[in-house]
Protein backbone atom coordinates (compact mmCIF):
# COMPACT_ATOMS: atom_id res chain seq x y z
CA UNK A 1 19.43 13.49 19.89
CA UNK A 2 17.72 11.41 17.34
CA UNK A 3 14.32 10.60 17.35
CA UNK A 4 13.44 6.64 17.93
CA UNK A 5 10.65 5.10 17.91
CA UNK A 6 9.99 2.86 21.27
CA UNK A 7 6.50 2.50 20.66
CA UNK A 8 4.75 -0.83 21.27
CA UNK A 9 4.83 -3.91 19.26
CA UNK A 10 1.43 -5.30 18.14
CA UNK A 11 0.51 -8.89 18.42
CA UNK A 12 1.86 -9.37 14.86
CA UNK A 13 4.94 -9.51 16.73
CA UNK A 14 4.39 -12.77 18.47
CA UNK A 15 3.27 -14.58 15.54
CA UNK A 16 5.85 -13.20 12.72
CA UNK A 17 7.14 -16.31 12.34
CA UNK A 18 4.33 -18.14 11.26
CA UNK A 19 4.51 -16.57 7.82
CA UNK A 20 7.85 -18.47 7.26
CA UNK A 21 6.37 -21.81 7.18
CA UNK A 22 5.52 -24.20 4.77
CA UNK A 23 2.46 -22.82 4.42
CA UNK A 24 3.29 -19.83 2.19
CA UNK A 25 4.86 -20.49 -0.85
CA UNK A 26 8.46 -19.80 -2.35
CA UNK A 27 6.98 -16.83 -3.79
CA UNK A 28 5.35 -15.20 -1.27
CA UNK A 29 8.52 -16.17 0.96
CA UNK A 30 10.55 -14.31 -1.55
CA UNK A 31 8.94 -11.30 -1.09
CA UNK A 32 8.07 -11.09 3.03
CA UNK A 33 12.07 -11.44 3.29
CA UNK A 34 12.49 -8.72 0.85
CA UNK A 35 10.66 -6.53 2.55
CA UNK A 36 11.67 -7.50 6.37
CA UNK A 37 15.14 -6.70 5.14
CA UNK A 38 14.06 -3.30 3.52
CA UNK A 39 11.82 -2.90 6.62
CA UNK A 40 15.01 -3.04 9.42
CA UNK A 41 16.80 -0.48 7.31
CA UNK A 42 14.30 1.67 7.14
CA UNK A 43 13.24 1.51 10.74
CA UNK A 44 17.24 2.34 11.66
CA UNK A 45 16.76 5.30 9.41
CA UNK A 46 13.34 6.44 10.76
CA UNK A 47 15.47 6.66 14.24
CA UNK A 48 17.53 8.97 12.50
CA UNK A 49 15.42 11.51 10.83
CA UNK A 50 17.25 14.38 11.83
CA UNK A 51 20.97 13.07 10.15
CA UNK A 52 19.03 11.91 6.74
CA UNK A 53 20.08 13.66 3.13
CA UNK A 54 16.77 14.60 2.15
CA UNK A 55 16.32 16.08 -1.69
CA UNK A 56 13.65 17.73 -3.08
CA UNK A 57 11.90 15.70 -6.03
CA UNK A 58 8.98 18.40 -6.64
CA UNK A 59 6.24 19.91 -4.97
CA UNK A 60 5.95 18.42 -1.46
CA UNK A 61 7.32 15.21 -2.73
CA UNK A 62 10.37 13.93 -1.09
CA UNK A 63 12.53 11.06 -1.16
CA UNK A 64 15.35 10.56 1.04
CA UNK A 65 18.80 8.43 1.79
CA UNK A 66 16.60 6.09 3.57
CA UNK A 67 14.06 5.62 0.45
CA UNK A 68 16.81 5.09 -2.14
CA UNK A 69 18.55 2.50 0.00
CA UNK A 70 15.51 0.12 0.90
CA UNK A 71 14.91 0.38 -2.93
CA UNK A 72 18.38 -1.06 -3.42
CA UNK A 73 18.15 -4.13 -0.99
CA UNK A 74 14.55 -4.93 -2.40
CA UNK A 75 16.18 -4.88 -6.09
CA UNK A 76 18.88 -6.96 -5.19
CA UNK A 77 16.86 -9.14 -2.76
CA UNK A 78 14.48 -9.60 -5.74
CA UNK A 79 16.91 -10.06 -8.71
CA UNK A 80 18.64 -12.82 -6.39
CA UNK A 81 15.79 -14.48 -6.26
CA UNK A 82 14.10 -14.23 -9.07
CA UNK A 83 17.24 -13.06 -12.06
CA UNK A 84 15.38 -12.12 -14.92
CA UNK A 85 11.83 -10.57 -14.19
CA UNK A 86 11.44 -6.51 -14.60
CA UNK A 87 10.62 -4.10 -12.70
CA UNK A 88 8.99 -0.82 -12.06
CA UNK A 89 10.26 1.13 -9.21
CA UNK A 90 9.47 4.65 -7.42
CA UNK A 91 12.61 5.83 -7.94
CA UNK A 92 14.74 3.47 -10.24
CA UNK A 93 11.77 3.51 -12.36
CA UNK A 94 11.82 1.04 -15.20
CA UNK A 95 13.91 -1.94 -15.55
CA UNK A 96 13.61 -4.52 -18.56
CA UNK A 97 14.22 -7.96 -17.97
CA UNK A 98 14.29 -10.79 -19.95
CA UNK A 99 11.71 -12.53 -18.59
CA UNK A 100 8.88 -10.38 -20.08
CA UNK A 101 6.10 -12.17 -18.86
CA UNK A 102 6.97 -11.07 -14.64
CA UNK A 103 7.86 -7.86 -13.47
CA UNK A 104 8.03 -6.26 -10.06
CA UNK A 105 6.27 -3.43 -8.83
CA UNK A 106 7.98 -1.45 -5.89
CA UNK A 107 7.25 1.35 -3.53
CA UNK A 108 10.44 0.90 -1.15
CA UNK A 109 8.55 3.79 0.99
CA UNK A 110 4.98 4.66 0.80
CA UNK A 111 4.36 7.37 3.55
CA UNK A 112 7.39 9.05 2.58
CA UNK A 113 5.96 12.75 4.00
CA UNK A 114 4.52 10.40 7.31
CA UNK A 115 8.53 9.74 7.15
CA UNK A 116 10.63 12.45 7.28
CA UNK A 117 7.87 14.17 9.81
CA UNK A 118 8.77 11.66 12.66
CA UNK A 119 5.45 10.12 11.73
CA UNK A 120 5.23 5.91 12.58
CA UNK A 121 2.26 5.31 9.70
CA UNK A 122 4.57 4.18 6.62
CA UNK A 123 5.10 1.21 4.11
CA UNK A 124 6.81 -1.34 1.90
CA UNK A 125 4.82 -2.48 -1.40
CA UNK A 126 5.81 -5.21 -3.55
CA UNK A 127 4.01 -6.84 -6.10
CA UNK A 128 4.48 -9.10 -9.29
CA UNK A 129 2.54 -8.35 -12.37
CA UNK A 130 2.56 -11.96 -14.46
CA UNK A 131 1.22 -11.37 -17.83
CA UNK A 132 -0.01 -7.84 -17.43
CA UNK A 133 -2.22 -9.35 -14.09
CA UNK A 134 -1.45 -8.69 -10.33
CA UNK A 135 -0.72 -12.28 -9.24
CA UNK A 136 0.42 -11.40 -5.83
CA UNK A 137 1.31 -8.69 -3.81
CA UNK A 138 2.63 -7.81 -0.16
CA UNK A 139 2.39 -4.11 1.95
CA UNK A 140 4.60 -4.26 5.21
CA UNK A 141 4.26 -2.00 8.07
CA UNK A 142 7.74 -2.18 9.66
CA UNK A 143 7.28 0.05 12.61
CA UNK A 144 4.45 -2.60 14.10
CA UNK A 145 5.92 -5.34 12.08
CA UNK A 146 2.57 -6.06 10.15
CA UNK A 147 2.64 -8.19 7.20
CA UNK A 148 -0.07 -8.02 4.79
CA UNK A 149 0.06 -10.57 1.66
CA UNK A 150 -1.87 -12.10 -0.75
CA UNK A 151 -1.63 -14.31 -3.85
CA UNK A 152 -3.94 -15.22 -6.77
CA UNK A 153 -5.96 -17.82 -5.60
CA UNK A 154 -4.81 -18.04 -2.10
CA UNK A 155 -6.71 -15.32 0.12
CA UNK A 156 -5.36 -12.45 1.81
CA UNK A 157 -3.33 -12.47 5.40
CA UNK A 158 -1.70 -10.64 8.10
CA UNK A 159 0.94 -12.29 9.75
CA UNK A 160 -0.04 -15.53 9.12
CA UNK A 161 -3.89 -15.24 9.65
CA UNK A 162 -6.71 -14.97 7.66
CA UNK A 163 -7.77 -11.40 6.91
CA UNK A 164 -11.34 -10.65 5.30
CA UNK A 165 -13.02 -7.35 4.02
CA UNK A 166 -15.55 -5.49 6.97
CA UNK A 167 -19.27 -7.46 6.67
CA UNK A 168 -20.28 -3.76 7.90
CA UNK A 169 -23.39 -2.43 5.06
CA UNK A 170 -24.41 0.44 6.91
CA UNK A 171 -22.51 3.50 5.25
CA UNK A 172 -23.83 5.52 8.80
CA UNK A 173 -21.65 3.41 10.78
CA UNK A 174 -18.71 2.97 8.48
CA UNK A 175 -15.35 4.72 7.90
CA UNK A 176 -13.87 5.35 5.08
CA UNK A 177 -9.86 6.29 4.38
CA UNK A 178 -8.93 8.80 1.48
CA UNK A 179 -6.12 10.94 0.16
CA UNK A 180 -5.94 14.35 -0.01
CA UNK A 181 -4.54 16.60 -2.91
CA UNK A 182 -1.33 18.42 -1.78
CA UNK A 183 0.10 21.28 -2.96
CA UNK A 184 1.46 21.36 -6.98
CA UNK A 185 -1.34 18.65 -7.60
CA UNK A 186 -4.46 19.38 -9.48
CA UNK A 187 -8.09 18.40 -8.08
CA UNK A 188 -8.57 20.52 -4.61
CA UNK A 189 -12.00 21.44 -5.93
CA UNK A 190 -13.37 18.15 -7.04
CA UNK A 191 -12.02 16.55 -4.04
CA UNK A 192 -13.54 18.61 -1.11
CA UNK A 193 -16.49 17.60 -2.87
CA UNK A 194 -16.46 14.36 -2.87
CA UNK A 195 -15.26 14.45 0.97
CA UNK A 196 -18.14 16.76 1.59
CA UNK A 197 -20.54 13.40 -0.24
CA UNK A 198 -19.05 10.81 1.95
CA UNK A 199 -18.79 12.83 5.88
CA UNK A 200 -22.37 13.82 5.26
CA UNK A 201 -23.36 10.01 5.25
CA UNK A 202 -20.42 7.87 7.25
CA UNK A 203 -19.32 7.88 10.28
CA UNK A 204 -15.95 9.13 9.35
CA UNK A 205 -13.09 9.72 7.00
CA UNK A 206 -9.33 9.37 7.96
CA UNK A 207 -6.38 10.44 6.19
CA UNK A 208 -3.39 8.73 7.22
CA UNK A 209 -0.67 9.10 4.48
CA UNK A 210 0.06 5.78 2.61
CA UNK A 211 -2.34 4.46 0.08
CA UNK A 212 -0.59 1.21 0.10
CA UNK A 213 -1.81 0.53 4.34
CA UNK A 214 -5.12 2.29 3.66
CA UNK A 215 -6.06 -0.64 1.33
CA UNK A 216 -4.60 -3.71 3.42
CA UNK A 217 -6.50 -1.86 5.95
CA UNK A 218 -9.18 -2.52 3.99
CA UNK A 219 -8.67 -5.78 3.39
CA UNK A 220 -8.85 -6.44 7.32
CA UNK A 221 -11.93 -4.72 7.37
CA UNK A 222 -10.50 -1.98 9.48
CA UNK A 223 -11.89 0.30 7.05
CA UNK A 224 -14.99 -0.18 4.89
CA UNK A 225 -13.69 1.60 2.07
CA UNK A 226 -10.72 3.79 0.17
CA UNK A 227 -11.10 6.13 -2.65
CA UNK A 228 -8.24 8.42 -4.30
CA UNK A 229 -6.70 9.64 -7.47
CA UNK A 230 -3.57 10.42 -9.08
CA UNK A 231 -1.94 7.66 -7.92
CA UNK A 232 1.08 5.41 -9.36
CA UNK A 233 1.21 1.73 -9.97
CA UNK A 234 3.34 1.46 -7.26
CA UNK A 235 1.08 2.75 -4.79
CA UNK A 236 -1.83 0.22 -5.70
CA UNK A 237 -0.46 -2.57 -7.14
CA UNK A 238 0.11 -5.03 -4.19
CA UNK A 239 -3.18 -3.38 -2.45
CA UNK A 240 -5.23 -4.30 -5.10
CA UNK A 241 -4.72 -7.88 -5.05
CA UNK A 242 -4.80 -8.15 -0.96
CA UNK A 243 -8.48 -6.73 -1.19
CA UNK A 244 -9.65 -8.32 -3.59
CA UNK A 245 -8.95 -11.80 -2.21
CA UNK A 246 -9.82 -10.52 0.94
CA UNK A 247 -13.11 -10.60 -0.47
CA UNK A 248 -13.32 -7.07 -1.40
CA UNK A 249 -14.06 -4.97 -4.90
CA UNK A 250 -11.95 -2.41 -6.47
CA UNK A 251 -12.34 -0.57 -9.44
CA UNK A 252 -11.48 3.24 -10.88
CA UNK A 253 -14.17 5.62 -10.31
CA UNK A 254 -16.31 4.36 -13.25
CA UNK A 255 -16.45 0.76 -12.07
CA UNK A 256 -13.72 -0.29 -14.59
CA UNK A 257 -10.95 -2.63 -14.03
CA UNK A 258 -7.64 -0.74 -14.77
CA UNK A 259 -6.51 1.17 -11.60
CA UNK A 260 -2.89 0.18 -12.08
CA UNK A 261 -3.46 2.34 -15.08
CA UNK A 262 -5.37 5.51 -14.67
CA UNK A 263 -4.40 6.50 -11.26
CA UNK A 264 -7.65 6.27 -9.74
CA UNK A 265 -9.54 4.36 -7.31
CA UNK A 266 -11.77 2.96 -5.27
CA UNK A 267 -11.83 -0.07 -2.80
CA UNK A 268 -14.54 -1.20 -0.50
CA UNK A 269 -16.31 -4.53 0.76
CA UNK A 270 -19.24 -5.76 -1.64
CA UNK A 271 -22.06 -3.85 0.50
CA UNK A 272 -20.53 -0.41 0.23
CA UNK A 273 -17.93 -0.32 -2.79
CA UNK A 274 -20.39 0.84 -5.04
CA UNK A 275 -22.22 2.84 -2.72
CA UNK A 276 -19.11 4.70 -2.14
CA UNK A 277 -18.48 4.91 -6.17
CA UNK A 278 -21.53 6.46 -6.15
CA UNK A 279 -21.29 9.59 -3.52
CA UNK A 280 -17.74 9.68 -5.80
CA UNK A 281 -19.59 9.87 -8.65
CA UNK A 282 -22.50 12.49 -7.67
CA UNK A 283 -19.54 15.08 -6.34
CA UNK A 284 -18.18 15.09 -10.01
């Protein structure tokens, strides 16, 4: 039999439609539909783990049928919408458009592993880059039917409502969300390190499996803060801009600007961001 998931709905549930209204604008629109759409088919595929064509990209990296095909409806949701802007995509990777001043940035499934385990703690990110800037972004959680957004300017939400970083500034009674090295990656070493900085001074680190929820996690203030590296623009991008106008800082591990870039991180509300950097820092 396959496995579906009949877990409870969250509250987001009862106000989903509230970020269809006026309120939001034909961008932001654009993209929540996008990735509702991806969102149902990958929820139909998630109750079907066990029937999925699953290939081996490297390493304990997957992607499977369901991956590649809520990558498809996002591109052609997106280039319906907006015909013309780029994109860069997990698995489609690069695609030019003319319009060379917006491109899309896509993770159709961010918790791919969390996926294919029967695991409910997966994503959509989508985010536009205008003029080589993150000018809005949105992370979707379609198993509790959360809907994290944000553009430039604007604020950050969840379903509708006004999301803000934690006001927490005691590192002893704050948690912190990470990523952990798998096999065929490099940095095992320098990363039980830096774990060993931050659980000798918080109250606890959780690993969960998408990078792209830890930081709109952050950005409700679930968490006070998020470090990792060797990440891809895809996994940041949209996460990036929902902290930061949640009210939050994010920067690489040096306190520079370019995480889209270098693969590295860290996110954290103004009290403890560069705390955190910090304890990063000292483990190096």
């Amino acid at each position: 039999m396959p496995r579906m998931w009949n877990g409870p709905r969250t509250e987001a549930t009862n106000v989903r439609f509230s970020r269809t209204t006026g309120a939001n604008s034909a961008l932001i629109n654009v993209m929540t539909a996008a990735a509702e759409k991806a969102g149902r088919s990958l929820v139909r595929g998630f109750g079907e783990i066990e029937k999925l064509q699953v290939s081996k990209k490297g390493p304990a990296d997957f992607v499977s049928e369901a991956d590649r095909r809520a990558e498809e409806i996002i591109y052609q949701e997106l280039s319906k919408a907006r015909p013309g802007y780029g994109f860069l995509m997990e698995e489609r990777g690069v695609v030019e458009g003319v319009d060379t001043s917006n491109c899309w940035i896509v993770d159709p499934l961010d918790g791919t592993l969390n996926f294919l385990h029967g695991l409910p703690h997966f994503s959509i990110s989508i985010a536009l880059e205008r003029d080589s800037t993150i000018f809005a972004g949105v992370i979707y959680e379609p198993i509790s039917d959360q809907m994290f957004w944000a553009e430039n300017g604007k604020g950050a939400y969840l379903n509708g409502r006004r999301v803000r970083v934690s006001a927490r500034h005691d590192i002893e009674e704050s948690v912190f969300a990470t990523g952990i090295p798998f096999k065929g990656r490099d940095g095992h070493q320098p990363f039980l390190r830096q774990l060993e900085q931050v659980m000798a001074v918080s109250a606890g680190v959780r690993r969960f499996g998408s990078a792209a929820l830890d930081l709109a996690y952050v950005a409700a203030g679930r968490y006070e803060g998020f470090w990792e590296q060797g990440l891809s623009p895809w996994d940041v991008a949209a996460g990036v801009i929902i902290v930061r106008e949640a009210g939050g800082f994010v920067s690489d591990f040096k306190g520079r600007d370019p995480v889209i870039a270098n693969g590295e991180i860290i996110a954290g509300n103004a009290s403890l961001h560069d705390t955190l950097r910090k304890l990063i820092n000292k483990a190096a």
